[in-house]
C-alpha atoms as a PDB file:
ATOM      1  CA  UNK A   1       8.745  12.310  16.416  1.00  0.00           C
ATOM      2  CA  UNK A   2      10.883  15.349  17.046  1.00  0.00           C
ATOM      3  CA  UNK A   3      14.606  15.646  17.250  1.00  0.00           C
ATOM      4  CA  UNK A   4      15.495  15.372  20.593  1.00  0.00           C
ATOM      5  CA  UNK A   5      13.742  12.303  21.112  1.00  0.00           C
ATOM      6  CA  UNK A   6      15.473  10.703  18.129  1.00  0.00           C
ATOM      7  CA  UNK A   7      19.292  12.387  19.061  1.00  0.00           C
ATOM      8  CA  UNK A   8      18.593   9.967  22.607  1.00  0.00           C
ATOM      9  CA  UNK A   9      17.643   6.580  20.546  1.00  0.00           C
ATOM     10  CA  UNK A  10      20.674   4.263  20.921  1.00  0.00           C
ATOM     11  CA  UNK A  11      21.992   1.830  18.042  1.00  0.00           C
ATOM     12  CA  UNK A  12      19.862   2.833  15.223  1.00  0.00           C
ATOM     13  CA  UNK A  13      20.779   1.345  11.746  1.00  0.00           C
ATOM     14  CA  UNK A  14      21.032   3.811   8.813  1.00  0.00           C
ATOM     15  CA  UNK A  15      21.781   3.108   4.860  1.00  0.00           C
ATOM     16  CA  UNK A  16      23.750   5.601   3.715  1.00  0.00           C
ATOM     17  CA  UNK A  17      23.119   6.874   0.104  1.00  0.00           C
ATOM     18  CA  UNK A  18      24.350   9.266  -2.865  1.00  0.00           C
ATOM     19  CA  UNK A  19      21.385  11.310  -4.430  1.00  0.00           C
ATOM     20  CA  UNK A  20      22.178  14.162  -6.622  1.00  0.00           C
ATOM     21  CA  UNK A  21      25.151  14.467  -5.470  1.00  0.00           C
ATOM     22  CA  UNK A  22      24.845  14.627  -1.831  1.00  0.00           C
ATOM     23  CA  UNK A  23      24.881  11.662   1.289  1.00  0.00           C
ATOM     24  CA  UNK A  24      21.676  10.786   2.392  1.00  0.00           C
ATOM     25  CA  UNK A  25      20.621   8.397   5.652  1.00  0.00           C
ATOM     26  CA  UNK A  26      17.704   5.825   5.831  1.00  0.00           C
ATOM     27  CA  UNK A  27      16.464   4.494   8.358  1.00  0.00           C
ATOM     28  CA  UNK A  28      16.777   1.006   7.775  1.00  0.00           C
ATOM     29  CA  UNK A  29      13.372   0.238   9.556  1.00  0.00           C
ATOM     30  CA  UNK A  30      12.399   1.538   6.317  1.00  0.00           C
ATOM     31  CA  UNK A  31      14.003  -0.192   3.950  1.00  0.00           C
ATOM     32  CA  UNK A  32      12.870  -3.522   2.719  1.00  0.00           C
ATOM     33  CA  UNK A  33      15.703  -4.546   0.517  1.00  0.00           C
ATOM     34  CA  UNK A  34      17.738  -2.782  -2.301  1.00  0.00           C
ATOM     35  CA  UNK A  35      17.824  -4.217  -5.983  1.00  0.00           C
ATOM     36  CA  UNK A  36      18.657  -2.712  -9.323  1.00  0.00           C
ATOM     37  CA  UNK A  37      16.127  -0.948 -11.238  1.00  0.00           C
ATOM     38  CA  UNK A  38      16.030  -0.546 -14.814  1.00  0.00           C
ATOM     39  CA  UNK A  39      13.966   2.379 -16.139  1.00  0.00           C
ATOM     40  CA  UNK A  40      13.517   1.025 -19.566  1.00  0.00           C
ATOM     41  CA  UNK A  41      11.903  -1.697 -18.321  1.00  0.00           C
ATOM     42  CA  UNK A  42       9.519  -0.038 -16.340  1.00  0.00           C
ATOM     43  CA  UNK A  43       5.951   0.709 -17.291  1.00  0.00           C
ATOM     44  CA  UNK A  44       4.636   4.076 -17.219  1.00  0.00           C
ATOM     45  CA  UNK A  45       2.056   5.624 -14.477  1.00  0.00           C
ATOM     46  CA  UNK A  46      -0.041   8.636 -14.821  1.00  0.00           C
ATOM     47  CA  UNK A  47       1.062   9.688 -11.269  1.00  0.00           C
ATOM     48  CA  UNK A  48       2.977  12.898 -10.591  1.00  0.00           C
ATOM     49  CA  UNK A  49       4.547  11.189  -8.160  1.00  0.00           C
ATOM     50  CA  UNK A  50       6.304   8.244  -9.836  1.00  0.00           C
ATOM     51  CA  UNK A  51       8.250   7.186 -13.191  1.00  0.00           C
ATOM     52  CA  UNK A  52       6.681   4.417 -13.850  1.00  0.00           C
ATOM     53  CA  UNK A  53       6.261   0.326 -11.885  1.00  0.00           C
ATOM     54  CA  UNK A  54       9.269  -2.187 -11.611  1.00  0.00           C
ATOM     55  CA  UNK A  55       8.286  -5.765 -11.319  1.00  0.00           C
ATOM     56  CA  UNK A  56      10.122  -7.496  -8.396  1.00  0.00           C
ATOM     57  CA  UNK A  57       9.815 -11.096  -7.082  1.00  0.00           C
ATOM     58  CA  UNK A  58       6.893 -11.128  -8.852  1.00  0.00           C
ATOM     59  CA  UNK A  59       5.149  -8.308  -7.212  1.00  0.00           C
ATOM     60  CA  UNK A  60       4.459  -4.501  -8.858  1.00  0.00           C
ATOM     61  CA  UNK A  61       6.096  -2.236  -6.953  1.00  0.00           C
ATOM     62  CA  UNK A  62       5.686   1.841  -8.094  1.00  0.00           C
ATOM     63  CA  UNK A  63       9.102   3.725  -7.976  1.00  0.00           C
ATOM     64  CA  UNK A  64       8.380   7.289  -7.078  1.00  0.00           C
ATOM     65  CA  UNK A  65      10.472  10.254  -8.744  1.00  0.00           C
ATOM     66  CA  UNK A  66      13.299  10.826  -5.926  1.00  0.00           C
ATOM     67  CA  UNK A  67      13.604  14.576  -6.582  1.00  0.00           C
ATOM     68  CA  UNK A  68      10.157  15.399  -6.241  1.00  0.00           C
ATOM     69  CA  UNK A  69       9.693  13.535  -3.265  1.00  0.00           C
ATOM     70  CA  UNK A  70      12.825  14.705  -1.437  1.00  0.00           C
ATOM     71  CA  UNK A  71      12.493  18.644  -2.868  1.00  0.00           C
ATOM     72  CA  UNK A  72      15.892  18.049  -4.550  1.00  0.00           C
ATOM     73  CA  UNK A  73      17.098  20.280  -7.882  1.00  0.00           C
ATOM     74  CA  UNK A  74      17.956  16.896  -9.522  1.00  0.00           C
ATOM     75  CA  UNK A  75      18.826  13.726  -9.862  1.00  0.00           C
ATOM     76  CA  UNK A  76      20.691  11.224 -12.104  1.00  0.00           C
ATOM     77  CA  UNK A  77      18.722   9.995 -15.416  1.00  0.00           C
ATOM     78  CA  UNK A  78      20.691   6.778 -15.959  1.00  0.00           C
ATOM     79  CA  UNK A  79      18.658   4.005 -17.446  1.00  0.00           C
ATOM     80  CA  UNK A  80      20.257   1.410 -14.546  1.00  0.00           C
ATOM     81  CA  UNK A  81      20.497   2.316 -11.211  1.00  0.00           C
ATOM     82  CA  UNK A  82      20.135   0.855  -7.539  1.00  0.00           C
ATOM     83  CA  UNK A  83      16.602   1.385  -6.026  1.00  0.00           C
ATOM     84  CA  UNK A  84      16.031   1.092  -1.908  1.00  0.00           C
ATOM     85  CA  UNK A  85      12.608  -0.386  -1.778  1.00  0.00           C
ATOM     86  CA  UNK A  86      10.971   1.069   1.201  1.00  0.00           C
ATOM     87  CA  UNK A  87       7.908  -0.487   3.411  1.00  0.00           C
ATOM     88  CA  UNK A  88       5.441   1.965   3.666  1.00  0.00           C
ATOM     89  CA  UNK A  89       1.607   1.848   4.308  1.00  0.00           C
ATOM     90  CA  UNK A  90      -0.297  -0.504   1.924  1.00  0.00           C
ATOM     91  CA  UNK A  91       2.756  -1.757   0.174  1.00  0.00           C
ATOM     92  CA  UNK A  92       6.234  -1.504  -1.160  1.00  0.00           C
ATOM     93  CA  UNK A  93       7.560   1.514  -3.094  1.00  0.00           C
ATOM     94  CA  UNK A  94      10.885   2.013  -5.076  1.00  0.00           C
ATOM     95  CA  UNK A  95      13.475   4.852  -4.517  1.00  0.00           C
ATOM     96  CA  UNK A  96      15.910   5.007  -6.699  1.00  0.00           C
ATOM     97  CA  UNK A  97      19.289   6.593  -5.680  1.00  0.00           C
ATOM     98  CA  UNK A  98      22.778   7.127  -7.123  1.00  0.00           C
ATOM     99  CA  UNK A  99      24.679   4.809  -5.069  1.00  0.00           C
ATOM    100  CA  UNK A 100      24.416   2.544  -2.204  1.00  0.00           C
ATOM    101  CA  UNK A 101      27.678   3.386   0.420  1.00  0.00           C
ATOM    102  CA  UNK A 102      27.277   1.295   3.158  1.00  0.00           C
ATOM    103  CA  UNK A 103      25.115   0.697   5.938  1.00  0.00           C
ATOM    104  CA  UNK A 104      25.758   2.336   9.175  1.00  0.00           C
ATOM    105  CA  UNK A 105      25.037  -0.092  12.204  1.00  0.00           C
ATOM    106  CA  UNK A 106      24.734   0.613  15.224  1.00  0.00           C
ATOM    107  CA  UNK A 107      24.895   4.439  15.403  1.00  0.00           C
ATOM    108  CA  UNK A 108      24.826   5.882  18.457  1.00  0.00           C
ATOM    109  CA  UNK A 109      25.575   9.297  17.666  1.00  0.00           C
ATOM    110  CA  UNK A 110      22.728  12.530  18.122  1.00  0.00           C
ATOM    111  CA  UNK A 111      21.188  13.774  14.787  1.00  0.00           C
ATOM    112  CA  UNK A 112      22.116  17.507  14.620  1.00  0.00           C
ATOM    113  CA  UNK A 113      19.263  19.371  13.758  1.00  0.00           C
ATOM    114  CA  UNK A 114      18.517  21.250  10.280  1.00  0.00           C
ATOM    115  CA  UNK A 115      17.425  25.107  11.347  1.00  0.00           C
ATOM    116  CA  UNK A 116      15.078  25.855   8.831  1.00  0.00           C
ATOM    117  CA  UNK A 117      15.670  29.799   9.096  1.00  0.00           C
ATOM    118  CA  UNK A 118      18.888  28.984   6.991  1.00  0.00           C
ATOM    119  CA  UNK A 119      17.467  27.043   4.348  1.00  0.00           C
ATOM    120  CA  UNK A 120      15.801  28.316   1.286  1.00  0.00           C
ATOM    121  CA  UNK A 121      13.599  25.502   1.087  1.00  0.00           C
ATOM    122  CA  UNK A 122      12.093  24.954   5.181  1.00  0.00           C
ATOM    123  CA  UNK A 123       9.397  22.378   4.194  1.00  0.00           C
ATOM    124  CA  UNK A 124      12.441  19.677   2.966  1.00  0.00           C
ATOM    125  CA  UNK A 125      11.659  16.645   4.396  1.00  0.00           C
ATOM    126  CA  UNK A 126      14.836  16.034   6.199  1.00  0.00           C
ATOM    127  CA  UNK A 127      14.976  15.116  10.113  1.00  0.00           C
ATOM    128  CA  UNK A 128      18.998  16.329  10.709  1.00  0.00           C
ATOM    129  CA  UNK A 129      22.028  15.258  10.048  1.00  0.00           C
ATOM    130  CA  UNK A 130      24.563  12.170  11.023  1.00  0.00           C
ATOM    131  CA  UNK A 131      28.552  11.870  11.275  1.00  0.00           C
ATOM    132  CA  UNK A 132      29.410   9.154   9.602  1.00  0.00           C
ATOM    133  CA  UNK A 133      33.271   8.730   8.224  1.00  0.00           C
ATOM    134  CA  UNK A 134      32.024   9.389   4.469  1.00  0.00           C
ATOM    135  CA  UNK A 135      30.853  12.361   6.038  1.00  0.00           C
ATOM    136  CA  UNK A 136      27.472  14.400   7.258  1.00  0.00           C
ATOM    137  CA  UNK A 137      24.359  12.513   6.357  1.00  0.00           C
ATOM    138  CA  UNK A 138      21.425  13.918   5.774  1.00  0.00           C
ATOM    139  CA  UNK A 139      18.453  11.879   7.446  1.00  0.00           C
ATOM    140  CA  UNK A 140      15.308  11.482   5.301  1.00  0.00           C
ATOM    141  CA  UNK A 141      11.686  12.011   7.006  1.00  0.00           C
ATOM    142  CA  UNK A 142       9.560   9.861   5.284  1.00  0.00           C
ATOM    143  CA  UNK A 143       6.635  10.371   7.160  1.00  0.00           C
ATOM    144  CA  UNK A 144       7.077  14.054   5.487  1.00  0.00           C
ATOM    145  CA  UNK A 145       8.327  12.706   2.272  1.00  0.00           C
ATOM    146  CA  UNK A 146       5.526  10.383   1.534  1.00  0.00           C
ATOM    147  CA  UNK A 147       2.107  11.670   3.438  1.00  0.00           C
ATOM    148  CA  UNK A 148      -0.971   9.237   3.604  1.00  0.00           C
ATOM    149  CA  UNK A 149      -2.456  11.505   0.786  1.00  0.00           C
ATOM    150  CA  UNK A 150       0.639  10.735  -1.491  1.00  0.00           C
ATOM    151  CA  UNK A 151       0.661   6.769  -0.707  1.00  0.00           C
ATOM    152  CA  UNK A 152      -2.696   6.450  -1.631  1.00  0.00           C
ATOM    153  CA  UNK A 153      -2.632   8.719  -5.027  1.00  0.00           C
ATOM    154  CA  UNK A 154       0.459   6.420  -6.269  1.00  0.00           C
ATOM    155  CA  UNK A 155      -0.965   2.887  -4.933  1.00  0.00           C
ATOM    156  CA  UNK A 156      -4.453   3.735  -6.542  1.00  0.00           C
ATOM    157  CA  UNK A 157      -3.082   4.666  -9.720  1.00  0.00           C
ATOM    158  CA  UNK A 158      -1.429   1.145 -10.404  1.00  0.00           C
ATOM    159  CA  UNK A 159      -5.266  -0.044 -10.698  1.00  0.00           C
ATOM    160  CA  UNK A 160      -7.135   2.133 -12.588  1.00  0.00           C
ATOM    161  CA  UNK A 161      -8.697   0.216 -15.678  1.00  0.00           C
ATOM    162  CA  UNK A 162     -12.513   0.734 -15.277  1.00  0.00           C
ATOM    163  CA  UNK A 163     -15.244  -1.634 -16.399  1.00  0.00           C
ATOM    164  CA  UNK A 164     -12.508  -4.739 -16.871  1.00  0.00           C
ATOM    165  CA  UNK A 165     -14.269  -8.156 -16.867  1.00  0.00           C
ATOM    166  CA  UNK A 166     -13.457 -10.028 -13.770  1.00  0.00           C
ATOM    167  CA  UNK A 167     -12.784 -12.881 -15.945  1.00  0.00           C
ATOM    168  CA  UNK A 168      -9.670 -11.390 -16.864  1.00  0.00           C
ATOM    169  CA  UNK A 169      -8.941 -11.126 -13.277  1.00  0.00           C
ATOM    170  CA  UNK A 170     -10.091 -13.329 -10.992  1.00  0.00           C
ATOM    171  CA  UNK A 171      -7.909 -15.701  -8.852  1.00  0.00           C
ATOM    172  CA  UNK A 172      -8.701 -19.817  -8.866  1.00  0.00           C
ATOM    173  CA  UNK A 173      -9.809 -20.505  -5.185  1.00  0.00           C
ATOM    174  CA  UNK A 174      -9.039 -24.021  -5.033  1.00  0.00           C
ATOM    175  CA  UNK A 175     -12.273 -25.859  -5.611  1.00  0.00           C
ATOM    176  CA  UNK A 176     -14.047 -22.682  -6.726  1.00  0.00           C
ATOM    177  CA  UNK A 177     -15.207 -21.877 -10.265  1.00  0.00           C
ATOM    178  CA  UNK A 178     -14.150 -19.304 -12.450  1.00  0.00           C
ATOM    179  CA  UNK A 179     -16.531 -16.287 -12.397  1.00  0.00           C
ATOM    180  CA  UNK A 180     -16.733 -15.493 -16.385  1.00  0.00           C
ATOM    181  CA  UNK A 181     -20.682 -13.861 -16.918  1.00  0.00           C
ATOM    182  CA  UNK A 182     -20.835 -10.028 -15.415  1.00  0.00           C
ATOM    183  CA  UNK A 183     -18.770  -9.729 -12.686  1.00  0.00           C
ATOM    184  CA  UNK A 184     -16.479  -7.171 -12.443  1.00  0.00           C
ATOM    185  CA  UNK A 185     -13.631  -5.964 -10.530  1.00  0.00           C
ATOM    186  CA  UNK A 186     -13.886  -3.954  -7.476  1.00  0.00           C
ATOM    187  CA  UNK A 187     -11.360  -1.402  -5.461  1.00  0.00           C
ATOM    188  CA  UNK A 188     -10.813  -1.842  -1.732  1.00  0.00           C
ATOM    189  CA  UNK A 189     -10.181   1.227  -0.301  1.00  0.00           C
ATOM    190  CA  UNK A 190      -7.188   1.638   2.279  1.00  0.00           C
ATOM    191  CA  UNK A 191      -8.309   2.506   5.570  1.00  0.00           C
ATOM    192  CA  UNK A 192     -10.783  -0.331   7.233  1.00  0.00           C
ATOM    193  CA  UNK A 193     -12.919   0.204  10.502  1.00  0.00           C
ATOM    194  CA  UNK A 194     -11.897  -2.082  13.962  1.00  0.00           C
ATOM    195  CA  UNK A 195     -13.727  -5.409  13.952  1.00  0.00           C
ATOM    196  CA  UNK A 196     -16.726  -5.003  16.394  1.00  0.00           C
ATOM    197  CA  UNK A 197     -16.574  -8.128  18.511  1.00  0.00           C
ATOM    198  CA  UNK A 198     -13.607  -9.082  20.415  1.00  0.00           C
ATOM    199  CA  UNK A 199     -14.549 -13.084  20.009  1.00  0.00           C
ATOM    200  CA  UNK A 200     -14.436 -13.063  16.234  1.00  0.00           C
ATOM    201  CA  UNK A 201     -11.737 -13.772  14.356  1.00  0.00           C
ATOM    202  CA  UNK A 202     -12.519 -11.195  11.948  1.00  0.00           C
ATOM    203  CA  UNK A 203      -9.446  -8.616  11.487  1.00  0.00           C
ATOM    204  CA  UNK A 204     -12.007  -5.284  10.157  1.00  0.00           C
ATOM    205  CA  UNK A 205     -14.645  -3.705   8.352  1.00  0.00           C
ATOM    206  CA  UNK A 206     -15.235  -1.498   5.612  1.00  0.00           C
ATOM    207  CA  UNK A 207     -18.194  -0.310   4.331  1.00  0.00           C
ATOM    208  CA  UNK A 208     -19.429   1.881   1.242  1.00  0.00           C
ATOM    209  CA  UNK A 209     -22.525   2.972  -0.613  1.00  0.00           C
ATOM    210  CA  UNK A 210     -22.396   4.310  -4.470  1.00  0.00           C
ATOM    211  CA  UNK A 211     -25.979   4.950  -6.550  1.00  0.00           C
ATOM    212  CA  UNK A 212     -24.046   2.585  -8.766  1.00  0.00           C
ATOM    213  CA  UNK A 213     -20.764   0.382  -8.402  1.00  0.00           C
ATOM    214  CA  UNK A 214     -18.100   1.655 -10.451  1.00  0.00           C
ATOM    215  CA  UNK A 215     -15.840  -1.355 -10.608  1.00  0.00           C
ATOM    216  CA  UNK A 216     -12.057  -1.154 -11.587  1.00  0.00           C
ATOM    217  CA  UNK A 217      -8.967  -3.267 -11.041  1.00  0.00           C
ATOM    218  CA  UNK A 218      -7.891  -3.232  -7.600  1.00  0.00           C
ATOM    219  CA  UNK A 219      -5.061  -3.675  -5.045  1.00  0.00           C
ATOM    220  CA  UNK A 220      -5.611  -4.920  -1.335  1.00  0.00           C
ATOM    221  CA  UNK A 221      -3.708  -3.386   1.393  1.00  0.00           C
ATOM    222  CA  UNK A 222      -1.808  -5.898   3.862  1.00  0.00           C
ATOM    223  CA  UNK A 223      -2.960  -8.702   2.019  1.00  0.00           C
ATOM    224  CA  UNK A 224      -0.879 -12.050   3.046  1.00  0.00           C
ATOM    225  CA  UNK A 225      -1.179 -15.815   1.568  1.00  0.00           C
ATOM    226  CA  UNK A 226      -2.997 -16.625   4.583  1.00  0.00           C
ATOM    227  CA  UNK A 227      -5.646 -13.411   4.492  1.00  0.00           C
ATOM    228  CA  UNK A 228      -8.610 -12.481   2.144  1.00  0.00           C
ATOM    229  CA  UNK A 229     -11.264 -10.375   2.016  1.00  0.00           C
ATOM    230  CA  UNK A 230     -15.209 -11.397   1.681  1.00  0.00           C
ATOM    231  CA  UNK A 231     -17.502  -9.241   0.152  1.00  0.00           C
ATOM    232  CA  UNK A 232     -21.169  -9.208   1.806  1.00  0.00           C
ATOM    233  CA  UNK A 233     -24.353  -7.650   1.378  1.00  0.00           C
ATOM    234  CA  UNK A 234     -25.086  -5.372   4.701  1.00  0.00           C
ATOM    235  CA  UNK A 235     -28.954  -6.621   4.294  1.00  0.00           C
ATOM    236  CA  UNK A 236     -28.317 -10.389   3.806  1.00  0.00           C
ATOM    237  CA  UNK A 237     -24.956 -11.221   5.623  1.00  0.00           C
ATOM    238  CA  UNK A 238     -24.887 -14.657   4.210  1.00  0.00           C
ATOM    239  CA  UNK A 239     -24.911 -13.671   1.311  1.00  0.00           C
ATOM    240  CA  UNK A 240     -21.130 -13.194  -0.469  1.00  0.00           C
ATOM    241  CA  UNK A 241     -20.790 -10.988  -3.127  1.00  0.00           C
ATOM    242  CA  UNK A 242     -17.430 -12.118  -3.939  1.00  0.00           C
ATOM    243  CA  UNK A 243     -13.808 -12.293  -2.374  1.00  0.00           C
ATOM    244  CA  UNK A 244     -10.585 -11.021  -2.643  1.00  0.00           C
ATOM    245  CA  UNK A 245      -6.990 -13.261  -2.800  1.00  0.00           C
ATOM    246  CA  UNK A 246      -4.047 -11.423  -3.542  1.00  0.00           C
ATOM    247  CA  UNK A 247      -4.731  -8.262  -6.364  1.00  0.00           C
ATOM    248  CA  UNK A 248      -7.863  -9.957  -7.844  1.00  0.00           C
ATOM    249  CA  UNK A 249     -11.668  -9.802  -6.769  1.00  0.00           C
ATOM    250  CA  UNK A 250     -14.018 -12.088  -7.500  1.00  0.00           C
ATOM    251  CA  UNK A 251     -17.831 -10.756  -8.136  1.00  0.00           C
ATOM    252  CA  UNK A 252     -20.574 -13.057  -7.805  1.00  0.00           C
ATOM    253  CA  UNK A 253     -24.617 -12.962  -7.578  1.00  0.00           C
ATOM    254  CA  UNK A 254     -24.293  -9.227  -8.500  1.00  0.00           C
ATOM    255  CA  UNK A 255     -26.489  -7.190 -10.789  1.00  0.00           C
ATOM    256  CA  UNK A 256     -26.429  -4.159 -12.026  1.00  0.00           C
ATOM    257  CA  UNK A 257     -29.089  -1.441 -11.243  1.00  0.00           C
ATOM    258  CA  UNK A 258     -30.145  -2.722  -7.939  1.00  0.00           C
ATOM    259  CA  UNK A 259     -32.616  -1.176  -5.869  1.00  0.00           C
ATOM    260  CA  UNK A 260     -30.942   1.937  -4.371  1.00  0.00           C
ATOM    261  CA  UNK A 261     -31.998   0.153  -0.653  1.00  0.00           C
ATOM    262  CA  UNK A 262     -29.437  -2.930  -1.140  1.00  0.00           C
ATOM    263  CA  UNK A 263     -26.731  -0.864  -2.926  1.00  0.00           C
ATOM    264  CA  UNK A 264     -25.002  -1.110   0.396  1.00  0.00           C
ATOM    265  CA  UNK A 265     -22.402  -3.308   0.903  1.00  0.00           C
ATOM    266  CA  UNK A 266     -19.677  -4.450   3.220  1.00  0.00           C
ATOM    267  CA  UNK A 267     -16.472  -6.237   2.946  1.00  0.00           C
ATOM    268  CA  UNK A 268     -15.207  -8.471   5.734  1.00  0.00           C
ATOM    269  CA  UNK A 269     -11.015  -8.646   5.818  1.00  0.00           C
ATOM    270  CA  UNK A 270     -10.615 -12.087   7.935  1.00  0.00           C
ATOM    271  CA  UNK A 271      -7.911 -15.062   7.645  1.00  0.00           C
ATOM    272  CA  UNK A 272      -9.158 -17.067   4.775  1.00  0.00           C
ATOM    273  CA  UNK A 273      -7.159 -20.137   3.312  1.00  0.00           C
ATOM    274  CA  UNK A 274      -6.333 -19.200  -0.694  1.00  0.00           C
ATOM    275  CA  UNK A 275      -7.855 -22.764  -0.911  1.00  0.00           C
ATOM    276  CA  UNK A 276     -10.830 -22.700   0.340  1.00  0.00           C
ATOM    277  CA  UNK A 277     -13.863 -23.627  -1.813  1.00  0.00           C
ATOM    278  CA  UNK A 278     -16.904 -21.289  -1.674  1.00  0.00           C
ATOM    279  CA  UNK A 279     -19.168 -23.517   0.307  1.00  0.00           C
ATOM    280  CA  UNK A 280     -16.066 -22.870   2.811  1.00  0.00           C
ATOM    281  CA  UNK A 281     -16.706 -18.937   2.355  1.00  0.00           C
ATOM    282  CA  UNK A 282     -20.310 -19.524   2.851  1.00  0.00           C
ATOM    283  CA  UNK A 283     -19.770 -20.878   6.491  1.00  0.00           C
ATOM    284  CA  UNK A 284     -17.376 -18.024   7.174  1.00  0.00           C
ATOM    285  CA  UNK A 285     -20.330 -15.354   6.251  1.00  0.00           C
ATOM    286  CA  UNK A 286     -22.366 -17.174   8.551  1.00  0.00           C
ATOM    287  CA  UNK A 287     -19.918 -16.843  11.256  1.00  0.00           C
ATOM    288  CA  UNK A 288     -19.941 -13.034  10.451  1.00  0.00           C
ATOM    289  CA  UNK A 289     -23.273 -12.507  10.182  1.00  0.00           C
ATOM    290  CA  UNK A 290     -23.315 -11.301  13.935  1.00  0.00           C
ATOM    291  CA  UNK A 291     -20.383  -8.660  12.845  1.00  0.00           C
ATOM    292  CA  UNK A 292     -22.757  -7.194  10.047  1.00  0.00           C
ATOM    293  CA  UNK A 293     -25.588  -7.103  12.308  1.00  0.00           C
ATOM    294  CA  UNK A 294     -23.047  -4.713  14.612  1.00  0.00           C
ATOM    295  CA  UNK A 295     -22.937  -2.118  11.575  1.00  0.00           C
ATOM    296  CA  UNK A 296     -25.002   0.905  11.559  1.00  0.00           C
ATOM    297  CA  UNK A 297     -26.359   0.644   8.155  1.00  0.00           C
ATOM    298  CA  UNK A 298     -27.856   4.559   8.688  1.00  0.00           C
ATOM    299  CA  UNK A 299     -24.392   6.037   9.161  1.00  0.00           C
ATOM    300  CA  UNK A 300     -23.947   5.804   5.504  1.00  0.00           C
END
């Protein structure tokens, strides 16, 4: 979106921030809510991008390093300090600022734009500034702050223990059994295909092919209550390999070293009850099976 689309928008909503000293605005179609973060209770990430994950109503939320992502010289390194938790693309992540000043409704001012041939650093993700009566804001781009390449580097490594036993992991679907003897834990990746039928009410499709299945702890992007995925075998679509509630996968009827034909597989994202039993998921394959059938199995 470039500026003088945005100076015309009428009544945007900013929050208005201190970060190393200087007033920041964020959009607050951003921002998800604000709580206090305390670094010492945060556990460590081997990300470049982040200090570490803060647990928050339960969920694990990564807080990214605010002067690396914003290009600033620094930033404050007090153990307690408010964090803006922003919505982004497969999740939640944690910024943590100075201070919180207000929020700005309403504003129906222009953003003045940033020349770049006057800064010393032109690749700053900033969009322009606001007048606000605490003064000039700058306005962060987060679409330039936090690229797709970024997101996914900092979401993958919150789940990156390899060769865990699912039955440290897996999720109790109602009626369903614990999976305890080899089964493993698999990583959805974060960009799914379009369903291809228009009747079904599958949501999308992924698919992948490895000489052998690497399994490691996993998140699952946009996952709700109400929403799952289903692992299925491209060759034998009523067949379920396992499913997904929440951060947990659950392998089933899988062996390692299988023939190098059937090491394709598929994984269905549909609207599955979190208490559904799995002779439930077995009648939901079924339905699928005309999806799979859709798939070019000799694109992979």
């Amino acid at each position: 979106m470039n500026l003088a689309s945005l100076a015309t928008l009428p009544n945007q909503s900013y929050l208005l921030t201190m970060i190393g000293g200087s007033l920041f605005a964020i959009d607050m179609d951003w921002v998800d809510s604000v709580c206090e973060l305390h670094r010492s209770d945060m556990k460590p990430l081997d990300n470049s991008y982040t200090e570490g994950v803060m647990f928050y109503h339960f969920r694990r939320i990564p807080v990214v390093k605010t002067a690396n992502i914003l290009d600033l010289d620094s930033e404050t390194s007090r153990d307690t300090v408010p964090c803006v938790t922003l919505k982004v693309p497969h999740g939640l992540i944690g910024l943590p600022v100075d201070k919180i000043v207000k929020i700005e409704k309403d504003y129906s001012g222009e953003i003045t734009p940033i020349y770049r041939s006057i800064l010393s650093k032109p690749d700053i993700p900033f969009l322009g500034l606001i007048q606000t009566i605490h003064g000039n804001a700058i306005v962060i781009d987060f679409q330039a702050a936090l690229p797709e390449d970024i997101l996914v580097s900092v979401f993958n490594s919150m789940f990156c223990v390899k060769d865990v036993f699912a039955s440290n992991f897996v999720f109790n679907l109602g009626a369903a059994e614990y999976y305890a003897d080899q089964k493993l834990v698999s990583l959805p990746p974060f960009h799914f295909d379009p369903a291809l039928s228009e009747d079904c009410e599958t949501v999308d499709i992924y698919q992948q092919l490895k000489d052998s299945m690497d399994f490691v702890a996993g998140v699952v992007p946009h996952i709700n209550e109400k929403r799952g995925i289903l692992l299925a075998d491209l060759y034998e679509a009523t067949k379920i390999l396992g499913s997904v509630f929440e951060e947990r996968i659950c392998m089933r009827d899988f062996k390692k070293g299988l023939d190098s034909r059937k090491e394709q597989f598929g994984a269905i994202l549909d609207n599955l009850d979190r208490d559904m039993s799995i002779g439930d998921l077995q009648q939901i394959t079924k339905r699928i099976k005309s999806i799979l059938a859709l798939v070019k199995i000799s694109s992979f």
